[in-house]
Protein backbone atom coordinates (compact mmCIF):
# COMPACT_ATOMS: atom_id res chain seq x y z
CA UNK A 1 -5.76 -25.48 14.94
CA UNK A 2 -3.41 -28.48 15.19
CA UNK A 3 -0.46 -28.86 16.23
CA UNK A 4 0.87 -29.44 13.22
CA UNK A 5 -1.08 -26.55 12.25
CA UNK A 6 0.89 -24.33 14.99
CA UNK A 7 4.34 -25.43 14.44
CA UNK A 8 3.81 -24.42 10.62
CA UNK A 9 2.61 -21.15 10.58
CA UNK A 10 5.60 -20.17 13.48
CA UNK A 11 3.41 -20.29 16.39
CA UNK A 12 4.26 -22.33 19.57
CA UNK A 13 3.20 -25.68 19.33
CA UNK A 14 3.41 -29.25 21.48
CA UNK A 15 6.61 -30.66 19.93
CA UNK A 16 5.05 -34.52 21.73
CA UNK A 17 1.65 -34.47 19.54
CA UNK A 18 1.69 -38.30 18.29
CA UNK A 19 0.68 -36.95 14.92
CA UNK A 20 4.25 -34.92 14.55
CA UNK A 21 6.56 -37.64 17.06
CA UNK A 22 4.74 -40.30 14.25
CA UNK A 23 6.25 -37.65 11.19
CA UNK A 24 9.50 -37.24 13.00
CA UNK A 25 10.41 -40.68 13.69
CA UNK A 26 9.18 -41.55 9.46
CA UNK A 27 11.99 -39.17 8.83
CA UNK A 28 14.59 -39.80 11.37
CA UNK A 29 14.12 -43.57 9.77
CA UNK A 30 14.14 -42.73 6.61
CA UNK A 31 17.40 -40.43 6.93
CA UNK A 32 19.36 -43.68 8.59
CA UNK A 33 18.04 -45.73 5.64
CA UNK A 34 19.43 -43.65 3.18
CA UNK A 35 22.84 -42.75 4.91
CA UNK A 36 23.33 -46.71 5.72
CA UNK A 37 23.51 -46.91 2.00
CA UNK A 38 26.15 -46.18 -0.72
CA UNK A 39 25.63 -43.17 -2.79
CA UNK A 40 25.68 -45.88 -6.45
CA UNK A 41 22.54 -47.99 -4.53
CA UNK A 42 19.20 -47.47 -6.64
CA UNK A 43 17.35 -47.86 -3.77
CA UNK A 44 18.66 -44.16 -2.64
CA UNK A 45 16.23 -42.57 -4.89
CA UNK A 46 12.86 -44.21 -3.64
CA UNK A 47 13.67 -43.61 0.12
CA UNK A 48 14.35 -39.77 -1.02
CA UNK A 49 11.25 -39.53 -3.01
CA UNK A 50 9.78 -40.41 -0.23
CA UNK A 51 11.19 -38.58 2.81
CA UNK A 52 11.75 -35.33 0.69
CA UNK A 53 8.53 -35.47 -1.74
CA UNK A 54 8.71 -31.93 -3.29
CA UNK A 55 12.20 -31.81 -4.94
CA UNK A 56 13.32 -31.00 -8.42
CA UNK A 57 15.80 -32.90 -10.91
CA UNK A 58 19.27 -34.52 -10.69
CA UNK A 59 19.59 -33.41 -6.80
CA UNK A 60 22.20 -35.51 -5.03
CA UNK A 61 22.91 -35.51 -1.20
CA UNK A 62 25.99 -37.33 -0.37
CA UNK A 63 25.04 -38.44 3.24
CA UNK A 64 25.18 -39.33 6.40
CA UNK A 65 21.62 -36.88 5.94
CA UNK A 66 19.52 -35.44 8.76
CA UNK A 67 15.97 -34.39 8.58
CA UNK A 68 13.74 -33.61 11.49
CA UNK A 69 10.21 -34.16 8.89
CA UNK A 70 11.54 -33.88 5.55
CA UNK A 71 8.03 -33.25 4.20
CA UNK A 72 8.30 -29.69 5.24
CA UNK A 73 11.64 -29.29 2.90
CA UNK A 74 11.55 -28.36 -0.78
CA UNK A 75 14.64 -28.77 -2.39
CA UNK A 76 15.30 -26.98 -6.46
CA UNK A 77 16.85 -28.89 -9.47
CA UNK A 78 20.35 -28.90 -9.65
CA UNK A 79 20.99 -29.20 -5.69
CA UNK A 80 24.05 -30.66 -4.30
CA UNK A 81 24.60 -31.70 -0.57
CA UNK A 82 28.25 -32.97 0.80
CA UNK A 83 28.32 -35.14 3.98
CA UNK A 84 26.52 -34.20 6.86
CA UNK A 85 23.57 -31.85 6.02
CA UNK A 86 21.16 -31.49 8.80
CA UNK A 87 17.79 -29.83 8.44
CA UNK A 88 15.53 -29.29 11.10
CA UNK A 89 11.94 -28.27 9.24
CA UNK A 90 9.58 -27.60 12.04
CA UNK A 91 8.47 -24.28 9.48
CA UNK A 92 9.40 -24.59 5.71
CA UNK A 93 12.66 -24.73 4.27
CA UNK A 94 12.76 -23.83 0.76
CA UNK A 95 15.99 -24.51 -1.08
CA UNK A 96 16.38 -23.11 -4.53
CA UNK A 97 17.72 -24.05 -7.80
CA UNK A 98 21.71 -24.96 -8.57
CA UNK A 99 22.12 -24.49 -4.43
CA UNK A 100 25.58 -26.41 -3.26
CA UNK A 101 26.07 -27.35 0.29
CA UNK A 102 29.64 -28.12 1.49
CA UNK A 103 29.87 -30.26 4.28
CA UNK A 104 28.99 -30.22 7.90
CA UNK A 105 26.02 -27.83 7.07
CA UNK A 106 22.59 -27.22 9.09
CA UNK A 107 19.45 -25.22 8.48
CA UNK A 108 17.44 -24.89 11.20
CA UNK A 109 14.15 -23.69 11.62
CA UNK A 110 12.96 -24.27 15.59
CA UNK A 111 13.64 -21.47 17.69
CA UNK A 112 12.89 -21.49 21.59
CA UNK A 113 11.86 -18.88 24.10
CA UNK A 114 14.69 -17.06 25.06
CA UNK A 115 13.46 -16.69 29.20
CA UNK A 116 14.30 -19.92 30.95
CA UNK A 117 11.09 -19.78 32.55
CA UNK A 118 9.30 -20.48 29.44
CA UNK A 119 12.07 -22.55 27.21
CA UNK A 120 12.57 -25.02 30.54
CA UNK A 121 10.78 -28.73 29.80
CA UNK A 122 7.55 -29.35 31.27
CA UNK A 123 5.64 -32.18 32.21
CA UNK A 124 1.79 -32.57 31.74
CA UNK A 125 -0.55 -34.74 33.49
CA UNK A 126 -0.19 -37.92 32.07
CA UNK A 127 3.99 -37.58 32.65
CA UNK A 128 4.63 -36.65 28.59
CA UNK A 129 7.95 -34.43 28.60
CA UNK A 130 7.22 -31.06 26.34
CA UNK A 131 9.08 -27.82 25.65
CA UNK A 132 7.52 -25.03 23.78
CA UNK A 133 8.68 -24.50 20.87
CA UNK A 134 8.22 -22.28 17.46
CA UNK A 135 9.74 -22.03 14.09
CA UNK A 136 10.65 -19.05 11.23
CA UNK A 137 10.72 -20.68 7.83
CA UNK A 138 13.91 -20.55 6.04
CA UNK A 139 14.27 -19.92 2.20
CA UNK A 140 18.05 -19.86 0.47
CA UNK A 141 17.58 -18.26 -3.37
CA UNK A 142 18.89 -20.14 -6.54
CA UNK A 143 22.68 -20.15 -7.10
CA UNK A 144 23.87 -20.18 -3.58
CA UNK A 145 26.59 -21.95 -1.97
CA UNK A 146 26.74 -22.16 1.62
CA UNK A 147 30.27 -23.24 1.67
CA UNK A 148 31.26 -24.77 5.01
CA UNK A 149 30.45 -25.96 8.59
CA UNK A 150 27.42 -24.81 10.14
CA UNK A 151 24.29 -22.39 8.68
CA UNK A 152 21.28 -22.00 11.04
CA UNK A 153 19.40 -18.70 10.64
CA UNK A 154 15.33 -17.93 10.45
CA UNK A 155 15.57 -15.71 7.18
CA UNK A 156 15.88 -15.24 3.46
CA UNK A 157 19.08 -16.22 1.79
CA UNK A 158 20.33 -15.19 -1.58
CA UNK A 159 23.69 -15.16 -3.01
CA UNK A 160 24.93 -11.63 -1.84
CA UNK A 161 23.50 -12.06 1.96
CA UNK A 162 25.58 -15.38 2.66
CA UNK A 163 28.54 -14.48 1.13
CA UNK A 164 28.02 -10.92 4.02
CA UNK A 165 27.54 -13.72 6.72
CA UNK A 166 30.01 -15.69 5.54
CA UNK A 167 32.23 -12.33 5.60
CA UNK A 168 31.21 -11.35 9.14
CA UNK A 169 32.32 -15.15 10.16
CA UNK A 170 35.45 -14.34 8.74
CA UNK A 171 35.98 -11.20 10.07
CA UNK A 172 34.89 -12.50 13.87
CA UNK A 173 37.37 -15.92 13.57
CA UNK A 174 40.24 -12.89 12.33
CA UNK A 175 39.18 -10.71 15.81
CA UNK A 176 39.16 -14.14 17.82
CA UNK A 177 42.46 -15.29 17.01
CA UNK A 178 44.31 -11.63 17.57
C-alpha cells in the first residue's frame, strides 16, 4: 500500500513521501494564490477548481484559505467560508450542502500518537525528518453552521451535535471565568 494509500484509509503513514510533500506543497501554493487575490478576481474560480476539484455550486470562501491537499476535501452547494478557514485533509473531509463557516475556523483530520515515544520526530537513514502520523475522516451534514473560532474533531457533524459542542464550549468558558 502507499503512502498515500495509508494516510487515507487512517492508518499511520510517512508524512515525507515525495508523492504527498509534491500534493502538499500544490495546495499550500495554490491556497496563497487564491488568498493573494481579491474575492471580485475571476481568476479565484480556476485556482479553486483546481485545488478543491469535487465541490458543488455557488460556494464562496472569503480567504486568507488553508488547505493541507485540498484534493481530499469535498465541499456541498451552497457553502460559505469567512476569513481564515483551515483544513488539514490527511483523511477525507466531507462538507455538506448550505454549510456556513464563520471565521477563524479549522477542521482537522491528522491525529498523532498520544505516547511521546512514538509521536517524537525521527530521522531515517538518508537524514529525512518524519513523524508518524494518522488521520479520522471528518464529515459535517447539510445545514450546519459552525459559528466561530476553532472546530477540529475526527467525527460526524450534523446540525444538533455542533450546536451540543458548541454548548459544552459555552458552558466550559462560563466555569472558566467563575
Amino acid at each position: 500500500m502507499t503512502e498515500k494509500g495509508k494516510m487515507l484509509a487512517g492508518k499511520i503513514y510517512d508524512s515525507s513521501d515525495k508523492e504527498l510533500a509534491e500534493l502538499r506543497t500544490k495546495a499550500h501554493k495554490l491556497s496563497q494564490q487564491y488568498s493573494s487575490l481579491y474575492e471580485d478576481d475571476e481568476r479565484r474560480k480556476a485556482i479553486l477548481d483546481e485545488l478543491l476539484p469535487d465541490h458543488g455550486e455557488g460556494f464562496f470562501l472569503q480567504g486568507p484559505v488553508y488547505f493541507d491537499y485540498g484534493v481530499f476535501t469535498k465541499f456541498g452547494s451552497g457553502c460559505y467560508a469567512n476569513f481564515n478557514l483551515t483544513v488539514l485533509d490527511t483523511c477525507p473531509v466531507t462538507i455538506g450542502d448550505n454549510v456556513f463557516f464563520g471565521p477563524n475556523c479549522t477542521i482537522a483530520t491528522p491525529v498523532h500518537p498520544f505516547r511521546w515515544q512514538e509521536r517524537n520526530m525521527k530521522k531515517k537513514s538518508d537524514g529525512t525528518v518524519y513523524d508518524d502520523e494518522y488521520g479520522k475522516p471528518i464529515t459535517i451534514h447539510s445545514n450546519c453552521w459552525i459559528a466561530r473560532a476553532v472546530l477540529s474533531v475526527q467525527e460526524a457533524l450534523s446540525p444538533v451535535t455542533y450546536r451540543q459542542i458548541l454548548l459544552r464550549q459555552e458552558i466550559h468558558a462560563e466555569l472558566s471565568v467563575r
